[in-house]
Every structure is written in C-alpha cells, then in structure tokens.
C-alpha atoms as a PDB file:
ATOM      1  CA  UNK A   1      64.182  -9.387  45.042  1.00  0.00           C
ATOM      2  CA  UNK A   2      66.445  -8.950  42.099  1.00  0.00           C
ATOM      3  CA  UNK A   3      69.177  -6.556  41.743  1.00  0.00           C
ATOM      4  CA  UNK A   4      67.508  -4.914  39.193  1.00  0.00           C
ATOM      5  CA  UNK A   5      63.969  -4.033  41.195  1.00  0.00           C
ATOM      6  CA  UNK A   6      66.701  -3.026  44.121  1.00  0.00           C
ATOM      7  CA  UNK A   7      67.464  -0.661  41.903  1.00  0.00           C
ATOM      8  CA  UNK A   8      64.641   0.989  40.094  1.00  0.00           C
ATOM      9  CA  UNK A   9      64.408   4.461  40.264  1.00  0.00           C
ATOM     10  CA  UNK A  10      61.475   6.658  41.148  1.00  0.00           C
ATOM     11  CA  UNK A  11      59.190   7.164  38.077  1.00  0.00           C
ATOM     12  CA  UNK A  12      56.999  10.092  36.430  1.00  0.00           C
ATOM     13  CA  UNK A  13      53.882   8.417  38.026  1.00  0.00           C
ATOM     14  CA  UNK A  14      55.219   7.875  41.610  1.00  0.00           C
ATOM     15  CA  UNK A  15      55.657  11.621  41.916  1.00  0.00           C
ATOM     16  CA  UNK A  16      52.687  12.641  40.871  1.00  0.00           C
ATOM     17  CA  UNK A  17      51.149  10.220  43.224  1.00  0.00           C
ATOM     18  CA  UNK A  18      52.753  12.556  45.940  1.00  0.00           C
ATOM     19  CA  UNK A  19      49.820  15.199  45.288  1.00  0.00           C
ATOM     20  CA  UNK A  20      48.560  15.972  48.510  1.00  0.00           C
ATOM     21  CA  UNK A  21      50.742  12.990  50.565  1.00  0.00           C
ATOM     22  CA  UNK A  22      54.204  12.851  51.505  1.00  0.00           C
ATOM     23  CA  UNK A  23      56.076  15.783  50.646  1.00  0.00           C
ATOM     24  CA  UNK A  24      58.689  15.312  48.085  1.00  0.00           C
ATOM     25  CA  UNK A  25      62.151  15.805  48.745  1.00  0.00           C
ATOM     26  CA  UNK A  26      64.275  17.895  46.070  1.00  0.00           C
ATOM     27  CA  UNK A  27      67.892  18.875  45.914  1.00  0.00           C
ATOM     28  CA  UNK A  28      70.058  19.949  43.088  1.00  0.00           C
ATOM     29  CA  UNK A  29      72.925  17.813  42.359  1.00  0.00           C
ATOM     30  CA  UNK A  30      75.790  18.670  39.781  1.00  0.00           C
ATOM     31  CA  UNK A  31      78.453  15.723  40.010  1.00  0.00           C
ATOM     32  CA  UNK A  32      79.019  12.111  40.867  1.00  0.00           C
ATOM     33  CA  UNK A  33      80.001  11.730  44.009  1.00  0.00           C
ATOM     34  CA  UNK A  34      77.249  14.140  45.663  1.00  0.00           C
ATOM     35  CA  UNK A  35      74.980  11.986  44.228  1.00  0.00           C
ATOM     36  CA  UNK A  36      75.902   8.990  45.413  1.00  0.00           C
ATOM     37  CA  UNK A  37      75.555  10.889  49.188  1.00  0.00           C
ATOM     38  CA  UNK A  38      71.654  12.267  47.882  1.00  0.00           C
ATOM     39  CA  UNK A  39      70.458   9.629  46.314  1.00  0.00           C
ATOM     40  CA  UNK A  40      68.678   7.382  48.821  1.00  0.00           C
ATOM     41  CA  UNK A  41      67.475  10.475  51.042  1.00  0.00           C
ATOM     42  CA  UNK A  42      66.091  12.509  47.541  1.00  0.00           C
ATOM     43  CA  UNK A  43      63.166  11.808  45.496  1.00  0.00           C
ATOM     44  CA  UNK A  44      63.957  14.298  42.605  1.00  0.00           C
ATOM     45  CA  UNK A  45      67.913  14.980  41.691  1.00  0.00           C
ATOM     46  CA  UNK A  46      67.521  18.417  39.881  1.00  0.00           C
ATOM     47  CA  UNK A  47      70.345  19.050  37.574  1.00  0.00           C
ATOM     48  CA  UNK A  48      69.582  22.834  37.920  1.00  0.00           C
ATOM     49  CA  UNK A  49      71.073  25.575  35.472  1.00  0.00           C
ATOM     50  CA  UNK A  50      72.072  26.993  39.004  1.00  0.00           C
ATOM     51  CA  UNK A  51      75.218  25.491  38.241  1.00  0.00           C
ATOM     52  CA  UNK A  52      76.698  27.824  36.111  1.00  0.00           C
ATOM     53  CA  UNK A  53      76.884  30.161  39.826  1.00  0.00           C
ATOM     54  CA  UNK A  54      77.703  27.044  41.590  1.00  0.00           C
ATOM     55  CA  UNK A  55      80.362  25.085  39.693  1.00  0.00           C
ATOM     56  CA  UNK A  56      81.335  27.877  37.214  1.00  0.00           C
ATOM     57  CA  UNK A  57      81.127  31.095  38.934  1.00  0.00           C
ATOM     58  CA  UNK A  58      78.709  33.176  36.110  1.00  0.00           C
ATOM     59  CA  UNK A  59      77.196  35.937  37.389  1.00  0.00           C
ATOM     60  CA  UNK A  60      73.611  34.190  36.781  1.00  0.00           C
ATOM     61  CA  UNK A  61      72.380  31.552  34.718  1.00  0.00           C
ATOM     62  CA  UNK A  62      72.447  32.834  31.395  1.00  0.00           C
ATOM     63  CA  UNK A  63      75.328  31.857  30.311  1.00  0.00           C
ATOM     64  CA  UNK A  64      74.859  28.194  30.931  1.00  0.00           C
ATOM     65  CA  UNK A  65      74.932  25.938  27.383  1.00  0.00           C
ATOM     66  CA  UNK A  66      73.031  22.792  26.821  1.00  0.00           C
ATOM     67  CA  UNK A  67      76.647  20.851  26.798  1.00  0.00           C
ATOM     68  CA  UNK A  68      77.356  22.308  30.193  1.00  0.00           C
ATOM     69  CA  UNK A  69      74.149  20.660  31.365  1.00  0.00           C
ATOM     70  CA  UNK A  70      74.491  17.436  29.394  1.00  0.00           C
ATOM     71  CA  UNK A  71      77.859  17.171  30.992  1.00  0.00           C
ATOM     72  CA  UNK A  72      76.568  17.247  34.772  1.00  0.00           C
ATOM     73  CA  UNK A  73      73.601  15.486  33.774  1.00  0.00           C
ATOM     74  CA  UNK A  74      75.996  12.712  33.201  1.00  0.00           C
ATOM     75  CA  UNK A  75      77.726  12.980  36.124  1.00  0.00           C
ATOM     76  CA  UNK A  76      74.857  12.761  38.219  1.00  0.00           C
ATOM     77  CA  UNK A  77      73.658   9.800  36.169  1.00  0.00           C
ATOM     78  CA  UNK A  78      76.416   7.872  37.116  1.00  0.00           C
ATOM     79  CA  UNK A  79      76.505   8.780  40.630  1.00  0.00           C
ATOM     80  CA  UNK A  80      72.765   7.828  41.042  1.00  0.00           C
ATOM     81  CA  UNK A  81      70.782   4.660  40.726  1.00  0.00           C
ATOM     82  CA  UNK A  82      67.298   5.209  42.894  1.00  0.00           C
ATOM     83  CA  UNK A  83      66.359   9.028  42.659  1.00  0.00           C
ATOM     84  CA  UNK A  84      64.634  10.453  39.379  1.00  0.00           C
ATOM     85  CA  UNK A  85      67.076  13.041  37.523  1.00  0.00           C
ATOM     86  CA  UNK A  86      65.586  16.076  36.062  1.00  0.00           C
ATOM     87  CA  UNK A  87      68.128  18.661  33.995  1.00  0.00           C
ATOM     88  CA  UNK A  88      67.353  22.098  33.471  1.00  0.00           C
ATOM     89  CA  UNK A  89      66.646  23.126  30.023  1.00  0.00           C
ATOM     90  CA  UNK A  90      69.244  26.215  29.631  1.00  0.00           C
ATOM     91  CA  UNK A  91      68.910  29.742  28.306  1.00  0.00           C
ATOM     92  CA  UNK A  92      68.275  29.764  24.388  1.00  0.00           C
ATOM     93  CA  UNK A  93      67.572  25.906  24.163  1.00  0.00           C
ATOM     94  CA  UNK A  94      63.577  25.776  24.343  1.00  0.00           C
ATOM     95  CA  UNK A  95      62.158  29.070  23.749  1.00  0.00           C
ATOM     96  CA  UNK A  96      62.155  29.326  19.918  1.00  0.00           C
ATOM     97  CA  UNK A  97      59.950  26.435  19.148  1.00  0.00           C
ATOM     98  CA  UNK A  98      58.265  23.430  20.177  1.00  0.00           C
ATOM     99  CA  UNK A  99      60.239  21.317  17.397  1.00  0.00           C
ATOM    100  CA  UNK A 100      63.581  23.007  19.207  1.00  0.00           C
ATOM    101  CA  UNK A 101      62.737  22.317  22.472  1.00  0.00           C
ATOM    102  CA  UNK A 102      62.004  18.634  21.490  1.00  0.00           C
ATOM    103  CA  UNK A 103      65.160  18.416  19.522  1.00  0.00           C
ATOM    104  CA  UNK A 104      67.352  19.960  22.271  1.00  0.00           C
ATOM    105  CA  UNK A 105      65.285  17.680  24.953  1.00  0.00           C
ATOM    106  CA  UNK A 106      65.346  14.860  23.078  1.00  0.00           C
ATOM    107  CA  UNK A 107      69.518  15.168  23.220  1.00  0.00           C
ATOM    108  CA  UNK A 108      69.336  15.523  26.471  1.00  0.00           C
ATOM    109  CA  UNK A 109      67.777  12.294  27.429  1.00  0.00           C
ATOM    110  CA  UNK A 110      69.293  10.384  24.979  1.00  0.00           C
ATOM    111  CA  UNK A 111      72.720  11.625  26.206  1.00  0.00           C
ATOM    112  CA  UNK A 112      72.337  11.765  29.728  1.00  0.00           C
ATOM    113  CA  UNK A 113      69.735   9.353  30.576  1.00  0.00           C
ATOM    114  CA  UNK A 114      67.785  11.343  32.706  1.00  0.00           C
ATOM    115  CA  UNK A 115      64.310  10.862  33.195  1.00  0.00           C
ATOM    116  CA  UNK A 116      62.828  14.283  32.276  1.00  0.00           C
ATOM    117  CA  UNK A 117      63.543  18.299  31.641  1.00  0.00           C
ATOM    118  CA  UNK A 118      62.928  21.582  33.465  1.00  0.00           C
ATOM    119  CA  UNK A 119      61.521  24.179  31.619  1.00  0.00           C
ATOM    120  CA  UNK A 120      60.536  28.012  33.176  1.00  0.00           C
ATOM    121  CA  UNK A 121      57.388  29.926  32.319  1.00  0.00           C
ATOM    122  CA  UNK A 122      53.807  29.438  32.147  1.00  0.00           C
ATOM    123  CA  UNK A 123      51.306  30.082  29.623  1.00  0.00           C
ATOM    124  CA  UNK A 124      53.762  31.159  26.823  1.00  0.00           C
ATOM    125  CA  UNK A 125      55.240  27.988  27.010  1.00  0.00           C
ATOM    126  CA  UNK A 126      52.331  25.350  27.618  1.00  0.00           C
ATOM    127  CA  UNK A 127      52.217  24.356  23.805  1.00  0.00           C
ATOM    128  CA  UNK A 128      55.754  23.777  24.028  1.00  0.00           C
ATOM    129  CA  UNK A 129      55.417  21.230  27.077  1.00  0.00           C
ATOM    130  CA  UNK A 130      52.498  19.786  25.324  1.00  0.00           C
ATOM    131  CA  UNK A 131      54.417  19.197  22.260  1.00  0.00           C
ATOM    132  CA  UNK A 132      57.265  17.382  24.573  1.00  0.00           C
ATOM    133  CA  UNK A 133      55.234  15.067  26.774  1.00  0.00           C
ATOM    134  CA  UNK A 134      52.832  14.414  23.403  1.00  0.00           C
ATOM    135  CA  UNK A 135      56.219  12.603  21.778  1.00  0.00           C
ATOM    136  CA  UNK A 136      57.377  10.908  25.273  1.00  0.00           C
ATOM    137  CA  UNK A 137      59.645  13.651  26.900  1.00  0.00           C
ATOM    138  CA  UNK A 138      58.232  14.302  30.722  1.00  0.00           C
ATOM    139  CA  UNK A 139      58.373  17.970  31.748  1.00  0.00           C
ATOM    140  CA  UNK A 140      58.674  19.905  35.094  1.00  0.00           C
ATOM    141  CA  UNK A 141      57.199  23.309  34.369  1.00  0.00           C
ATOM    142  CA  UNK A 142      58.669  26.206  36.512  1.00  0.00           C
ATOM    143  CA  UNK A 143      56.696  29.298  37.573  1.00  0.00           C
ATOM    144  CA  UNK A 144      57.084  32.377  39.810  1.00  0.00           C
ATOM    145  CA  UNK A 145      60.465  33.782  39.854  1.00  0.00           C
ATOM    146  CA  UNK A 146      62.452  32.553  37.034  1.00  0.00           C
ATOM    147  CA  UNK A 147      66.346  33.412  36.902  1.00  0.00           C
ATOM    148  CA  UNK A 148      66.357  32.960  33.005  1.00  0.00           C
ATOM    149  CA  UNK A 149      63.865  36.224  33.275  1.00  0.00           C
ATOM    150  CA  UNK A 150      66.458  37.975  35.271  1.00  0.00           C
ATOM    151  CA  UNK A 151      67.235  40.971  32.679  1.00  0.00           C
ATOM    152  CA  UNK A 152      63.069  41.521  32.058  1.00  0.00           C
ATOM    153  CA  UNK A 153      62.309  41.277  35.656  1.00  0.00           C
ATOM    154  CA  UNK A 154      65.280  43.949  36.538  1.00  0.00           C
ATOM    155  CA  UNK A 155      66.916  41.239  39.356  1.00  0.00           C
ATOM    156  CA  UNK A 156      65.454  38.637  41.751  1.00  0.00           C
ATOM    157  CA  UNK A 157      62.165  39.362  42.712  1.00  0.00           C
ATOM    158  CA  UNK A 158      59.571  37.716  44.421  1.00  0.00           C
ATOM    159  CA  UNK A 159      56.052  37.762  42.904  1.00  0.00           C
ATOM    160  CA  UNK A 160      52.720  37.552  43.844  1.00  0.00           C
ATOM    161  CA  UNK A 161      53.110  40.313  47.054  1.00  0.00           C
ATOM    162  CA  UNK A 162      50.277  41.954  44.857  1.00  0.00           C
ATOM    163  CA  UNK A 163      46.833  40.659  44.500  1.00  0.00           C
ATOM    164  CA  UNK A 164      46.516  42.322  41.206  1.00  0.00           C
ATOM    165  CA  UNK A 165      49.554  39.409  39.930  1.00  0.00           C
ATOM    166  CA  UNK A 166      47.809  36.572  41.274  1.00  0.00           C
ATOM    167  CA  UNK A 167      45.252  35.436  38.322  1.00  0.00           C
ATOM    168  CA  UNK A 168      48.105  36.132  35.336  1.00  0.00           C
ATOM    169  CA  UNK A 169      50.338  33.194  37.860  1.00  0.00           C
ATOM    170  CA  UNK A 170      47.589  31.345  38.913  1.00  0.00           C
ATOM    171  CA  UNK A 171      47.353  30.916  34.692  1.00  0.00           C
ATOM    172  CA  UNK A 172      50.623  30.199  34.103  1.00  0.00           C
ATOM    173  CA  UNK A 173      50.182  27.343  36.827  1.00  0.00           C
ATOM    174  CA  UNK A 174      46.549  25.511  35.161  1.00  0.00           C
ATOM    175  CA  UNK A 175      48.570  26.161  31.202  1.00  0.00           C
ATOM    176  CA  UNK A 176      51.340  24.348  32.547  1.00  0.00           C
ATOM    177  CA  UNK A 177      49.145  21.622  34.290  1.00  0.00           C
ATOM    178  CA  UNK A 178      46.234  21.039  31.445  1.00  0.00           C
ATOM    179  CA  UNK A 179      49.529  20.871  28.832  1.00  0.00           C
ATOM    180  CA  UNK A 180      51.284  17.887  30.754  1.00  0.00           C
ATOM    181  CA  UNK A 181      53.522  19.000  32.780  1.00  0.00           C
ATOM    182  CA  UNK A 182      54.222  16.121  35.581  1.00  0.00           C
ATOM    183  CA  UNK A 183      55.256  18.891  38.441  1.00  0.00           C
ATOM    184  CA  UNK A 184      55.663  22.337  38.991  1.00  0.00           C
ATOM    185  CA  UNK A 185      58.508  24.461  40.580  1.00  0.00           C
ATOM    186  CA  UNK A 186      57.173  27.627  42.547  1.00  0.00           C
ATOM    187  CA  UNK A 187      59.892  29.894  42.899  1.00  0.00           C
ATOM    188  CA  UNK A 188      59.814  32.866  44.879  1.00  0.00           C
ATOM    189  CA  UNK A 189      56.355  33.593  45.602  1.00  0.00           C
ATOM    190  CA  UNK A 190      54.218  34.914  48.116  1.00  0.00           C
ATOM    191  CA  UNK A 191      53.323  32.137  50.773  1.00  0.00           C
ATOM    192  CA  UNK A 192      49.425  32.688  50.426  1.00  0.00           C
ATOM    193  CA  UNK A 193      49.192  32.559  46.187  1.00  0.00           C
ATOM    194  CA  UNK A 194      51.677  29.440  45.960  1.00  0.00           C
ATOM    195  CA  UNK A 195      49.482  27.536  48.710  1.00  0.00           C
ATOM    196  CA  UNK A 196      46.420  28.737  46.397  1.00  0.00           C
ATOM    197  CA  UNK A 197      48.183  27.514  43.277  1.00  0.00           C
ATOM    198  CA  UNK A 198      48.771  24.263  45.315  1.00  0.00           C
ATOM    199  CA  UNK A 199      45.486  23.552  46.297  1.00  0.00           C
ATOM    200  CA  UNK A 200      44.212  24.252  42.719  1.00  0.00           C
ATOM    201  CA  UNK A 201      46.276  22.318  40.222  1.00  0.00           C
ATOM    202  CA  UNK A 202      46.206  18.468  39.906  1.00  0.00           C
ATOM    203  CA  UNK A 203      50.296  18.235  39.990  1.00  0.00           C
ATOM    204  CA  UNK A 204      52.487  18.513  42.109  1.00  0.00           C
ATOM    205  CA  UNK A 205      53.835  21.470  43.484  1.00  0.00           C
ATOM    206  CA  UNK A 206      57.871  21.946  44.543  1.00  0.00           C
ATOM    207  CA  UNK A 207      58.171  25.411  46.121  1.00  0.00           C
ATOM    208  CA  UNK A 208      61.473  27.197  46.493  1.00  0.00           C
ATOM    209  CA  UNK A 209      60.828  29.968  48.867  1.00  0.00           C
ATOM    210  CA  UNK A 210      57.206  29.583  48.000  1.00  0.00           C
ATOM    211  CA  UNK A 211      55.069  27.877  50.499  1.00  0.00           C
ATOM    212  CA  UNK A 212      55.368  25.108  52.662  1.00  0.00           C
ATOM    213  CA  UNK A 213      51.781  24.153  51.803  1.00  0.00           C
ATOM    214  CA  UNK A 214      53.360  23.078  48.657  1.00  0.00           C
ATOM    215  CA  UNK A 215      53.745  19.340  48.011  1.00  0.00           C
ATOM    216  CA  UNK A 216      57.310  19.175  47.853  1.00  0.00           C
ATOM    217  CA  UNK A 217      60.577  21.608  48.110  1.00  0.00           C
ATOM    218  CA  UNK A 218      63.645  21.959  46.635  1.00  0.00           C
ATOM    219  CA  UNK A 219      66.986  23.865  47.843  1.00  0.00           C
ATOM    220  CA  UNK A 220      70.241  24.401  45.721  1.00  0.00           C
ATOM    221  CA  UNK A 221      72.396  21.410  47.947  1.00  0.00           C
ATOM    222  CA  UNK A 222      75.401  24.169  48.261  1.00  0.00           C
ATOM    223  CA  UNK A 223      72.867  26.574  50.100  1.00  0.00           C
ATOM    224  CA  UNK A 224      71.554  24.469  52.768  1.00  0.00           C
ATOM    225  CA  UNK A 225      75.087  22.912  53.490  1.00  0.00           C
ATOM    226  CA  UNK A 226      76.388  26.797  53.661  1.00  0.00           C
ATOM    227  CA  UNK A 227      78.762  26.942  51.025  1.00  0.00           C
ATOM    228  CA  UNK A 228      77.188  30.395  49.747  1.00  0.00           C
ATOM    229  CA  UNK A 229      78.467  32.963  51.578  1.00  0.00           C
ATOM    230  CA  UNK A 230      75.315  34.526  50.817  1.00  0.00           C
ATOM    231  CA  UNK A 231      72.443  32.419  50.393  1.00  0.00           C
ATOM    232  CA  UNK A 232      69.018  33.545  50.052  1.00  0.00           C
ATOM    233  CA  UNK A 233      67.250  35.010  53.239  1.00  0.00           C
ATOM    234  CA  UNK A 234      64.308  31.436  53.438  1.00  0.00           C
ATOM    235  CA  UNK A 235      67.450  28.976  52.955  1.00  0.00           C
ATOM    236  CA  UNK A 236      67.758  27.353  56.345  1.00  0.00           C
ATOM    237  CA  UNK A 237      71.372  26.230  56.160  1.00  0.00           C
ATOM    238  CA  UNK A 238      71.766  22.444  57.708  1.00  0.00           C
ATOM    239  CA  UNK A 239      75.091  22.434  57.609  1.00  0.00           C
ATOM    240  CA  UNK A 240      78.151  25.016  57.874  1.00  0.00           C
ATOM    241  CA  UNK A 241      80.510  23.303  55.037  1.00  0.00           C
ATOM    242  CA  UNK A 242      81.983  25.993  54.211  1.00  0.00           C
ATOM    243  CA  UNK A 243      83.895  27.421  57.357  1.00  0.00           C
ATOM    244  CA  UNK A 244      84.864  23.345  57.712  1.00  0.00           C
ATOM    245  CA  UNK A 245      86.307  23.133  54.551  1.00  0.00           C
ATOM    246  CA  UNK A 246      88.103  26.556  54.964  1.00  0.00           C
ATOM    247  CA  UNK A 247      89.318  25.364  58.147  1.00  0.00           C
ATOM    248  CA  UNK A 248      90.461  21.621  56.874  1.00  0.00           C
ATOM    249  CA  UNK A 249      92.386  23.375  53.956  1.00  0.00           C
ATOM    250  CA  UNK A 250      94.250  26.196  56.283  1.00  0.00           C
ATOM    251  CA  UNK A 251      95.425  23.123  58.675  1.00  0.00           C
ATOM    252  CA  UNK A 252      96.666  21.337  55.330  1.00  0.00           C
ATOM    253  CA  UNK A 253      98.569  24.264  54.277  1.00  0.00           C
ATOM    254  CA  UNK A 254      99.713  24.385  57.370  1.00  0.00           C
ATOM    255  CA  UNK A 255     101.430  20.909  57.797  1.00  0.00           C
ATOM    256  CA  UNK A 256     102.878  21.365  54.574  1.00  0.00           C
ATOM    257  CA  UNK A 257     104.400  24.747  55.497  1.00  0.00           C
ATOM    258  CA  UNK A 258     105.999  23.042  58.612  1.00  0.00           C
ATOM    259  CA  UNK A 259     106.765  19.800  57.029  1.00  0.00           C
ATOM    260  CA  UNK A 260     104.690  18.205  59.189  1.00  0.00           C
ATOM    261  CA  UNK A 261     102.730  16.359  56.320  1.00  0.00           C
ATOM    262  CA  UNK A 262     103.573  12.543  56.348  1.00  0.00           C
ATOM    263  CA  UNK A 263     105.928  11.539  54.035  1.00  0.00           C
ATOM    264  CA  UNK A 264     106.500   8.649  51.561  1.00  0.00           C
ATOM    265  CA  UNK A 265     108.169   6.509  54.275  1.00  0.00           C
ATOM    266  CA  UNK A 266     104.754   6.809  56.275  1.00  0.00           C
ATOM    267  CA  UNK A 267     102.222   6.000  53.192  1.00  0.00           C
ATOM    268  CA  UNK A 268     104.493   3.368  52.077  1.00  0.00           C
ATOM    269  CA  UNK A 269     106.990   1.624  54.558  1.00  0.00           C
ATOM    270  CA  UNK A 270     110.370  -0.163  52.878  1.00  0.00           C
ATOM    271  CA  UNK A 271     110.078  -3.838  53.805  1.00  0.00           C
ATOM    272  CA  UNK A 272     112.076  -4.687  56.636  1.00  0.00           C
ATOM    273  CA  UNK A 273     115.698  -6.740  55.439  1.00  0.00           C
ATOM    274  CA  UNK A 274     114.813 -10.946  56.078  1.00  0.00           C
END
C-alpha cells in the first residue's frame, strides 16, 4: 500500500454511505495538535464557529469572522491527514446570496483545504446550498437550534417540544436534503422529531442533543473532556481536563515559588573536565 492510499482521508461519499450503518463519529477541533490526537478515532473534524466561546472567549458566536475560521481551519489541516474537515460558515458570510456564499466558501477551501462547509438553516437557505454543491463546494446543512439565530430565538432553546413545530423542521430537513446537502446537523431538538427527521431524509443525520436514533453525533471536544465549567445538561463529559490541568498548573507554580523547579544544571549538565 502506498503512502499516499495510507493516507487518504474520508470522502463526501463515504459519509453518506453511513445512512442507516455505523454511526459517525464527530468532534470539533480548532488547532493542530488536537487534531493530530482526533484524527484516527473521528470521521468528521468540525471546525465549528463554537470557537469564538472556546478559543476566544465571545459571549456567542456572532462575532466570529471568516479569517478567524480560515485560520483554525488551517490549523486543523495541518494537524490532520485521515478525518474529513468541515469549517463553519460564520455569521454574515452566507446569508446575503448564493453568489456570496460561494465566493466566501470558495475562499475557504481554497485557503484551508478542507473538504466542505457548514451552513445553519433550512428552507431559507436550500437554494443557497444548491447553488454551492451545483459548482463543486459540499455542504453540511444545520437545523434545529442554531446559535447564529440566538438574538431571534431570545437564547438557547430547544425545538420541536411542540407538535405544532414539527412539519415547519421536518421542511427545513427534506429543503436541505433535495438541495444537496451531504449531511445534516440536528441541534437541540426533541428526541422523538429528530429520530422522525432521521428516518425520513436520505442523508445523514449528526444530532447534537438531538437523538441518538440519529446516524451520527457530534460534541464540542472541550465539553466532553470537561473544560466548560458549564457544559450543556446532554454532554456526558469523558474526561475531567479541566480540574487536571488546574491542578498540574497550581503544582508548577508551586515549584517555582519554592525553587524547587530544576534548573539549567539539571536540563543541561557541564561536561565533566577529561
């Protein structure tokens, strides 16, 4: 086998081929080195626009730019050779029109080298993933709760707790699928409509406290490891990084205080006289 089949990384058409197998296995990934720890345990890498919470501290997503994206895209890139990278399409850089979003997509790939773009809503934006995936640009459409809808929404909320929300969703869901769209992120929905959604639409589906009927999920990786000190009530954290790392740094600080740290004579011994 040559280094170069060794290395091939998932495709468009192997995760779609996941519809109703093996679930597929999503984290978000922001830099380098995490990615070189995901990548042969991931199928999807998602270059979320969580990061702007995660790496930059913003209060939500909002204020995250398509160079700030780009940027980690990169990152991940490098860090990665087998799983398929999808970055987030940010705030303000797909919404106006489908010649936009292609532009601003279109930079994306070329720059990062990812494989495809995330895009949220549903039947408003169907002729926009159309237009992508028409001119070679795969698309992961995002439903359900959608952070970049915080301020219209009024906060987080989950949807689809009432009946009377289902068929407007279960739209958004066939739009998204009959336009192109190669997956579909569930976020935040009621466990019954998302395994409805699942069982109806010919893509994937990657749920997010949605269902586990869904053909895949997805967690933000700082989540499950516990790094938020307040992570969503349906994360189940897998690790407790966070409390380590606090700990590791006050034992640091610690040998430093005291002088306990090893010095330059330990790191790198003089040579003994011949």
């Amino acid at each position: 086998m040559s280094v170069q089949s060794q290395n091939r990384r998932v495709t468009v058409p192997e995760i779609k081929s996941h519809k109703g197998g093996t679930p597929i296995v999503v984290l978000t990934c922001y830099h380098a080195h995490t990615a070189r720890l995901l990548d042969s345990h991931v199928d999807i890498m998602l270059v979320g626009d969580s990061l702007g919470m995660v790496m930059h501290g913003l209060e939500n997503t909002l204020g995250v730019t398509l160079e700030m994206m780009i940027t980690h895209g990169k990152a991940v890139m490098r860090g990665s050779k087998r799983a398929l990278v999808v970055v987030d399409m940010p705030f303000g850089s797909y919404e106006e029109s489908p010649a936009i979003a292609f532009r601003n997509a279109a930079r994306v790939i070329q720059e990062t080298g990812a494989t495809a773009v995330k895009m949220e809503g549903g039947v408003r934006m169907a002729e926009t993933v159309k237009y992508l995936t028409q001119r070679g640009i795969p698309v992961m459409g995002h439903i359900g709760l959608t952070p970049q809808g915080v301020n219209v929404a009024g906060g987080f909320k989950t949807v689809g707790r009432n009946q009377d929300e289902w068929p407007a969703i279960e739209a958004d869901a066939k739009a998204l699928a009959e336009a192109g769209a190669f997956a579909m992120v569930l976020e935040g929905m009621a466990e019954p409509l998302a395994a409805k959604i699942t069982a109806e639409i010919a893509v994937p589906t990657i749920g997010i406290g949605a269902s586990p009927a869904c053909d895949g999920q997805v967690l933000v990786m700082e989540d499950m490891l516990g790094l938020n000190p307040d992570p969503p009530r349906f994360v189940r954290e897998y690790a407790s990084l966070g409390g380590a790392i606090e700990a590791a740094v006050k034992a640091y600080a610690a040998d430093v205080r005291s002088r306990s740290f090893p010095g330059a004579e330990n790191v790198y011994p003089m040579k003994k006289a011949q």
